[in-house]
Protein backbone atom coordinates (compact mmCIF):
# COMPACT_ATOMS: atom_id res chain seq x y z
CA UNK A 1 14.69 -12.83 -45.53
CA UNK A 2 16.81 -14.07 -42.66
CA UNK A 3 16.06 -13.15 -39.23
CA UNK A 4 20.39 -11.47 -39.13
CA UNK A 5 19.45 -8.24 -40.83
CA UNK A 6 22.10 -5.48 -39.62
CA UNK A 7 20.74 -2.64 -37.05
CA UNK A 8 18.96 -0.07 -39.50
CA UNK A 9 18.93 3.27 -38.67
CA UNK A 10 18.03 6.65 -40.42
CA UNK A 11 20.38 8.12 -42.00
CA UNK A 12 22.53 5.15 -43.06
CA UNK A 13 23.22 4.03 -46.13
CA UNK A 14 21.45 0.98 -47.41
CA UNK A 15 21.24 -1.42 -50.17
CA UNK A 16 18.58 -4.12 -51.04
CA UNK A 17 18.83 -6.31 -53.22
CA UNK A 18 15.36 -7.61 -54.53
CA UNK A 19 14.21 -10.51 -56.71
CA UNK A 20 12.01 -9.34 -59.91
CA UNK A 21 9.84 -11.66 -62.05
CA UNK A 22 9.70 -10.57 -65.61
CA UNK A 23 7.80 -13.19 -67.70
CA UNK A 24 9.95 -16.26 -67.63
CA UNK A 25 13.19 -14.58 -66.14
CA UNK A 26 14.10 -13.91 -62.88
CA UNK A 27 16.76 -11.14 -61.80
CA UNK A 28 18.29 -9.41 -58.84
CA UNK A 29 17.37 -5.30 -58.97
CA UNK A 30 19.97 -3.51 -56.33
CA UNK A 31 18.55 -0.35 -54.62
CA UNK A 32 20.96 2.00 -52.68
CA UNK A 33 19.82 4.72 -50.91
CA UNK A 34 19.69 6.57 -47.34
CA UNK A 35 16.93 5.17 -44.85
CA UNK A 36 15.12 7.86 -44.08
CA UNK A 37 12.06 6.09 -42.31
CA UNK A 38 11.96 2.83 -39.50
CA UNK A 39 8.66 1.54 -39.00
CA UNK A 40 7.20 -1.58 -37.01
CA UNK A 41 8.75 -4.07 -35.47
CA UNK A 42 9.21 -8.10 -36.20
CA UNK A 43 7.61 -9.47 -39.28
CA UNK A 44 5.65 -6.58 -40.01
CA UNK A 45 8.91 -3.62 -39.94
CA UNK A 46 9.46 -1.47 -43.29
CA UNK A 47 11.87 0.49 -44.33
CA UNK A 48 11.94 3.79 -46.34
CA UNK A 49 14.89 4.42 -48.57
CA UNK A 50 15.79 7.56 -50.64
CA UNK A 51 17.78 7.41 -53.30
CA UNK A 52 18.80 10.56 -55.97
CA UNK A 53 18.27 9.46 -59.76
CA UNK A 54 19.53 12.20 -62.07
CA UNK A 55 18.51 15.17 -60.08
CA UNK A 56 14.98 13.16 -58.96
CA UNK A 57 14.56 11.96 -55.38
CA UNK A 58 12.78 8.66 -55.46
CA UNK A 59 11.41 6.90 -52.13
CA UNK A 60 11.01 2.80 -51.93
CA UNK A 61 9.32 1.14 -48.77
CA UNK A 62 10.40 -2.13 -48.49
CA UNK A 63 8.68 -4.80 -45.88
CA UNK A 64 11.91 -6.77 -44.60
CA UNK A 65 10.57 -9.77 -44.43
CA UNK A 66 8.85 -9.57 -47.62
CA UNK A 67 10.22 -13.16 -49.51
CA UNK A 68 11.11 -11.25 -52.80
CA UNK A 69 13.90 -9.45 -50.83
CA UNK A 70 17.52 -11.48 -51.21
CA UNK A 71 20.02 -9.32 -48.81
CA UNK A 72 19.86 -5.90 -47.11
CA UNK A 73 23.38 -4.49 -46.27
CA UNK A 74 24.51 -1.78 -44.70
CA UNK A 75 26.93 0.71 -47.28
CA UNK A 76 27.72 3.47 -45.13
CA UNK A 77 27.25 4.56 -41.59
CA UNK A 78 26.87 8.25 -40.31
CA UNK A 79 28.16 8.64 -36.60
CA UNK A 80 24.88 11.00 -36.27
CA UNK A 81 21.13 10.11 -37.82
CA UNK A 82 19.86 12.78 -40.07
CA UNK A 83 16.44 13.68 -39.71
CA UNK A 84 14.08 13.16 -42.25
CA UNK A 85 14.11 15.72 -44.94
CA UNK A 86 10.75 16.58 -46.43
CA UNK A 87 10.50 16.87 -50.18
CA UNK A 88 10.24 20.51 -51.45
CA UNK A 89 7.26 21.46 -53.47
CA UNK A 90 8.01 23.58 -57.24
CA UNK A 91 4.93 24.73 -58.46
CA UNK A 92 4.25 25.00 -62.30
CA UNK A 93 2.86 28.00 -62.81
CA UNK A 94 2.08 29.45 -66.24
């Protein structure tokens, strides 16, 4: 990954685009989602993204400077971060 990789923030929307090995085949896999976590700084910074899948909230870290990821680009950006929304527990009671 390039050292030009936009100003991420939480709360705005995000897409990485990441290389995937399967057996002899290589392909680009796209995730877009809202950043909801910025941690570390330089080589070692991640980022947290949430995306919705059919009513299911699924979370990604992704080190930036890992070499698998191709691009990160920003989608959309919110004039005000949102704060980090925390994942509400349904339990399964019988």
């Amino acid at each position: 990954m390039e050292e030009n990789t936009p100003m991420l923030r939480e709360g705005k929307l995000a897409k990485v685009v990441q290389k995937v090995i399967d057996g002899k085949k290589e392909r680009a896999v796209s995730f877009i989602g809202r950043v909801i976590k910025v941690k570390g700084a330089g080589e070692n910074q991640t980022i947290t993204l949430r995306q919705t899948l059919e009513g299911i909230e699924v979370d990604r870290i992704f080190p930036v400077m890992s070499p698998t990821i191709t691009s990160i680009a920003l989608v959309e950006e919110k004039k005000s971060a949102t704060k980090k929304a925390k994942k509400k527990r349904v339990s399964k009671k019988k």
